[in-house]
C-alpha atoms as a PDB file:
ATOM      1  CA  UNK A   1     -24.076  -1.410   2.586  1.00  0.00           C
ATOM      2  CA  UNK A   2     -24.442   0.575  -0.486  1.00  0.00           C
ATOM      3  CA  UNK A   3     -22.133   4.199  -1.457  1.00  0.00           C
ATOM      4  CA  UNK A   4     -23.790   6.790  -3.223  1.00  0.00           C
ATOM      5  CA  UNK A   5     -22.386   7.254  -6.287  1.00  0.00           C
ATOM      6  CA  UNK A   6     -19.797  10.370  -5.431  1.00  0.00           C
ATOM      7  CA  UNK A   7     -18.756   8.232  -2.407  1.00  0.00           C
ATOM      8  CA  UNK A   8     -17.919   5.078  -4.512  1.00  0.00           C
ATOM      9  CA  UNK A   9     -16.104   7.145  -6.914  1.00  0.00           C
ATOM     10  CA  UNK A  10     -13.760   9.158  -4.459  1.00  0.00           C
ATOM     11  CA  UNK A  11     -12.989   5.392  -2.994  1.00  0.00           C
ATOM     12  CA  UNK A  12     -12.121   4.410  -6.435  1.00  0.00           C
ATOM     13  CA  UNK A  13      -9.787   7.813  -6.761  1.00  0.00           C
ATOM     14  CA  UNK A  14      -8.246   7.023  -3.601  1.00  0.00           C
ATOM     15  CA  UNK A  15      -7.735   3.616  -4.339  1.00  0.00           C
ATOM     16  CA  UNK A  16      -5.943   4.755  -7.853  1.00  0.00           C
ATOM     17  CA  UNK A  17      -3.837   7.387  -6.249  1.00  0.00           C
ATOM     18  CA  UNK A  18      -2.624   4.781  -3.620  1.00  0.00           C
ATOM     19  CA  UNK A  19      -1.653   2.574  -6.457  1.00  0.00           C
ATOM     20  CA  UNK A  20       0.264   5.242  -8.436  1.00  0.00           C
ATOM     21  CA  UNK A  21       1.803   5.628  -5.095  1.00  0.00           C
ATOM     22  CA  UNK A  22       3.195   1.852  -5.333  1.00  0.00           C
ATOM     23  CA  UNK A  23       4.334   2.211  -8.489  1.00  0.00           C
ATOM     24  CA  UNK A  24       6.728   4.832  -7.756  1.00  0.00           C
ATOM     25  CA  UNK A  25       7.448   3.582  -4.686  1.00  0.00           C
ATOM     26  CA  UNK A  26       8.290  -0.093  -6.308  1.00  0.00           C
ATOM     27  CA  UNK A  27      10.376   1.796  -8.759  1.00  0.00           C
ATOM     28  CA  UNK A  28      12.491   3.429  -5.858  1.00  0.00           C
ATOM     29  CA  UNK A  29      12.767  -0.200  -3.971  1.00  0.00           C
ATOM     30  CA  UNK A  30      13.711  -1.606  -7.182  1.00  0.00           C
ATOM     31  CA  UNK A  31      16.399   1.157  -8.522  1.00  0.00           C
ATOM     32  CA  UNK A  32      18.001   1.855  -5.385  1.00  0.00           C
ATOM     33  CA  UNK A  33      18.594  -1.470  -4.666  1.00  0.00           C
ATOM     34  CA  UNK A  34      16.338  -1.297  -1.487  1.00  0.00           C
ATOM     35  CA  UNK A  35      14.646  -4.763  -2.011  1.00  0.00           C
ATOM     36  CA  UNK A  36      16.445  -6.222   1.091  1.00  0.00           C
ATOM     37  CA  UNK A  37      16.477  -3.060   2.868  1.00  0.00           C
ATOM     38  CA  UNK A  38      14.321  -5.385   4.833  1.00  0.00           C
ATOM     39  CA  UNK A  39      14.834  -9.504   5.662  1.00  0.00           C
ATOM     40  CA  UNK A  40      12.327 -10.063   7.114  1.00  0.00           C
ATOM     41  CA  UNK A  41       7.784 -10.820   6.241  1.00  0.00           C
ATOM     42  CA  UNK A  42       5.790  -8.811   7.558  1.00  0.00           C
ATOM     43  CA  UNK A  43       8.546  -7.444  10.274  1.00  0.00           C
ATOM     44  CA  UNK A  44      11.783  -5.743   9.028  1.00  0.00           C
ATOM     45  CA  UNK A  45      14.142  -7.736  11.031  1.00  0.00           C
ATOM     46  CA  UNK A  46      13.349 -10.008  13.894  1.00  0.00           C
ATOM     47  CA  UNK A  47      13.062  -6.911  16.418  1.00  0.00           C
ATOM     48  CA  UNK A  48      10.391  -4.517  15.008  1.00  0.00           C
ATOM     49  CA  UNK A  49       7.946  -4.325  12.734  1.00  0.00           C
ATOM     50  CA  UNK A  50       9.417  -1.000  11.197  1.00  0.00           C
ATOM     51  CA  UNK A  51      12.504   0.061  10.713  1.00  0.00           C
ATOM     52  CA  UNK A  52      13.760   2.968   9.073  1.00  0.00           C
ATOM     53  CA  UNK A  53      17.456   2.944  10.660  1.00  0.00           C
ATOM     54  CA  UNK A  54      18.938   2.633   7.451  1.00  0.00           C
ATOM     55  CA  UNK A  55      17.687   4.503   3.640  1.00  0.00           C
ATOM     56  CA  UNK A  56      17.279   1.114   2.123  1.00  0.00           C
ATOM     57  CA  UNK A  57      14.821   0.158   4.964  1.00  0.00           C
ATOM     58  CA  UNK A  58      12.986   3.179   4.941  1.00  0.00           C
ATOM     59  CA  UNK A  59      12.573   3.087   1.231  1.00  0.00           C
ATOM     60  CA  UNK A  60      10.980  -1.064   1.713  1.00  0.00           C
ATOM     61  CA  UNK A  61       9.050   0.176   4.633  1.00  0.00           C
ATOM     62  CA  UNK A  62       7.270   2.890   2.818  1.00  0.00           C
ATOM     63  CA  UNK A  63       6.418   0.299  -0.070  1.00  0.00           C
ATOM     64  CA  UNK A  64       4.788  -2.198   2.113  1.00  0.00           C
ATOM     65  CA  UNK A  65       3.212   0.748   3.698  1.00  0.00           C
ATOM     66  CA  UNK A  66       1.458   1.581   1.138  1.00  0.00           C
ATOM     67  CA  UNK A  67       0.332  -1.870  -0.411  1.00  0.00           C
ATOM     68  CA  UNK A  68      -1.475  -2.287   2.707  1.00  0.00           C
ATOM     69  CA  UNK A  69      -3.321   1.442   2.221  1.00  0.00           C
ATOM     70  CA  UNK A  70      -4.010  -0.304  -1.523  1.00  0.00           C
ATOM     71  CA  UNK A  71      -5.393  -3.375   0.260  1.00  0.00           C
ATOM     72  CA  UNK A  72      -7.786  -1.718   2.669  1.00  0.00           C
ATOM     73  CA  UNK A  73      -8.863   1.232  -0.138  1.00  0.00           C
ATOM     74  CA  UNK A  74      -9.879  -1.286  -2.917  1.00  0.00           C
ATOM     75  CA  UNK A  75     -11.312  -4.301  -0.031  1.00  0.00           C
ATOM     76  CA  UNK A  76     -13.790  -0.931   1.539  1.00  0.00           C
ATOM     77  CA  UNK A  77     -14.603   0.014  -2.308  1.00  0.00           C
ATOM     78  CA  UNK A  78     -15.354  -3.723  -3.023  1.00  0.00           C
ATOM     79  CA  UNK A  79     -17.269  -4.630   0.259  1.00  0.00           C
ATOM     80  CA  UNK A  80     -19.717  -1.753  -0.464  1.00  0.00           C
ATOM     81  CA  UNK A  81     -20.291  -2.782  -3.797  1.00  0.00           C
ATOM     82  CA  UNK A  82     -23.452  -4.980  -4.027  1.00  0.00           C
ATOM     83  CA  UNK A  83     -23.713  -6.924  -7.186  1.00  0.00           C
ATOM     84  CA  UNK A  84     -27.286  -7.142  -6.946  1.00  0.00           C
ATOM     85  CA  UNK A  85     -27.902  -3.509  -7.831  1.00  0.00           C
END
């Protein structure tokens, strides 16, 4: 599959915005303290998969959150890139 030009490039926008989103988010987890807000890969705890019962969990959740949004926005960009063109 090939993008037009415009489509590949709002992909890559996305993609860069999601990561600036990450960044601040990692910042929060990491100056609040937040980093075992959850105890648990890929589940928060051993009951659900998200948890935002307490601020420090919420704050994890949202930064996992959006690393996957950063994995699926740069994995579409790079699956409709052909290197043959």
């Amino acid at each position: 599959m090939r993008l037009e030009p415009s489509a590949y490039q709002r992909s890559a926008y996305f993609a860069l915005i999601a990561l600036i989103g990450i960044i601040i988010t990692g910042a929060a987890v990491r100056l609040t303290n937040s980093g075992l807000g959850c105890d648990d890969w890929p589940n928060c705890n051993s009951e659900k998969l998200i948890d935002v019962s307490s601020a420090h969990a919420a704050i994890e959740q949202v930064n996992r959150l959006l690393t996957g949004v950063v994995v699926v926005a740069v994995a579409d960009k790079e699956n409709a890139h052909d290197p043959r063109d």
